[in-house]
Protein backbone atom coordinates (compact mmCIF):
# COMPACT_ATOMS: atom_id res chain seq x y z
CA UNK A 1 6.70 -5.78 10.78
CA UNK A 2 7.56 -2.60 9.49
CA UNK A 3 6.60 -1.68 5.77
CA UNK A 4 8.75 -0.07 3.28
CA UNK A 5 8.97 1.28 0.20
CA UNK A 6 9.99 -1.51 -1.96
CA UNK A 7 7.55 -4.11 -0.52
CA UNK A 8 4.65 -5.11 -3.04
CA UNK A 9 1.11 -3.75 -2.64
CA UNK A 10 0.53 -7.63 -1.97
CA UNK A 11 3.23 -8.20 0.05
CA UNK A 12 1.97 -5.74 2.54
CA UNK A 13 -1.97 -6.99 2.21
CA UNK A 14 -0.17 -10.42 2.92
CA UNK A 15 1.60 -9.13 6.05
CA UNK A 16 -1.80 -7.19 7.56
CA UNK A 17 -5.02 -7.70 5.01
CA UNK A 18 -5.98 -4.77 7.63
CA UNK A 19 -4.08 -2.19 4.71
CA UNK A 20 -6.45 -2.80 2.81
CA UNK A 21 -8.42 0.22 4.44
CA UNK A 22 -5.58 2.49 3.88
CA UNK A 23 -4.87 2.04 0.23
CA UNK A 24 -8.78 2.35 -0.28
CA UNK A 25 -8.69 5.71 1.61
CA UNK A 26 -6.01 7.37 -1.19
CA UNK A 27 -8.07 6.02 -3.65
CA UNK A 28 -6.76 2.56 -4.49
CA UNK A 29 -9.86 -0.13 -4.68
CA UNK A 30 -8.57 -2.64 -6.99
CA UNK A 31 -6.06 -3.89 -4.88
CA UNK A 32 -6.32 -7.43 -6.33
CA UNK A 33 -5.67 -6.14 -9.90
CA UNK A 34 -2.55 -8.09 -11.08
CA UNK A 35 -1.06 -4.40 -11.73
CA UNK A 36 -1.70 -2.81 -8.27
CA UNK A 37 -0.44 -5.82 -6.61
CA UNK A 38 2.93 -6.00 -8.22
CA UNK A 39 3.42 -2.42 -7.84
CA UNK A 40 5.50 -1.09 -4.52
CA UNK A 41 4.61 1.10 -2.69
CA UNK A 42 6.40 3.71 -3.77
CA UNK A 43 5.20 3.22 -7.22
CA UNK A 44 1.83 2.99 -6.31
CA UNK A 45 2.08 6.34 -4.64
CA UNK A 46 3.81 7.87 -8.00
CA UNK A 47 1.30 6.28 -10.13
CA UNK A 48 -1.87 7.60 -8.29
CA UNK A 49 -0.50 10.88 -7.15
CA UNK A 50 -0.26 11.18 -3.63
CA UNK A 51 2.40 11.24 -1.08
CA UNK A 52 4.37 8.22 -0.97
CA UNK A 53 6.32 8.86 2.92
CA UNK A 54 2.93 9.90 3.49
CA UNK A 55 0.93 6.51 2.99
CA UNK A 56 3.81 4.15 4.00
CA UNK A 57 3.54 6.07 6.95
CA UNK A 58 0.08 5.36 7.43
CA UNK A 59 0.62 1.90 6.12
CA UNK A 60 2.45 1.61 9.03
CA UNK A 61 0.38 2.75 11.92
CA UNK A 62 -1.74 0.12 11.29
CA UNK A 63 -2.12 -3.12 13.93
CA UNK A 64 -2.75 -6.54 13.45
């Protein structure tokens, strides 16, 4: 499954709980915060300041 920009925070843990390593590497540790989760992607990028193509592409490179 490929991940995009619109997809929840939980949506994607959902998909592969393996993300969770990624968003804690830009930063993001309270993924189950009823905030973060609702947030996409893309929003959580803009909201903690980093590079949103950048961690959806990371988001992405991950296996099950």
């Amino acid at each position: 499954m490929a991940f995009t920009m619109d997809m929840t925070v939980a949506q994607v843990l959902r998909a592969n709980p393996k993300t969770a390593d990624v968003f804690r590497s830009y930063g993001m540790h309270c993924l189950s915060c009823p905030g973060a989760t609702g947030e996409s992607v893309g929003q959580a990028a803009a909201v903690h300041g980093f590079d949103a193509e950048q961690l959806l592409a990371d988001l992405n490179k991950v296996e099950e």
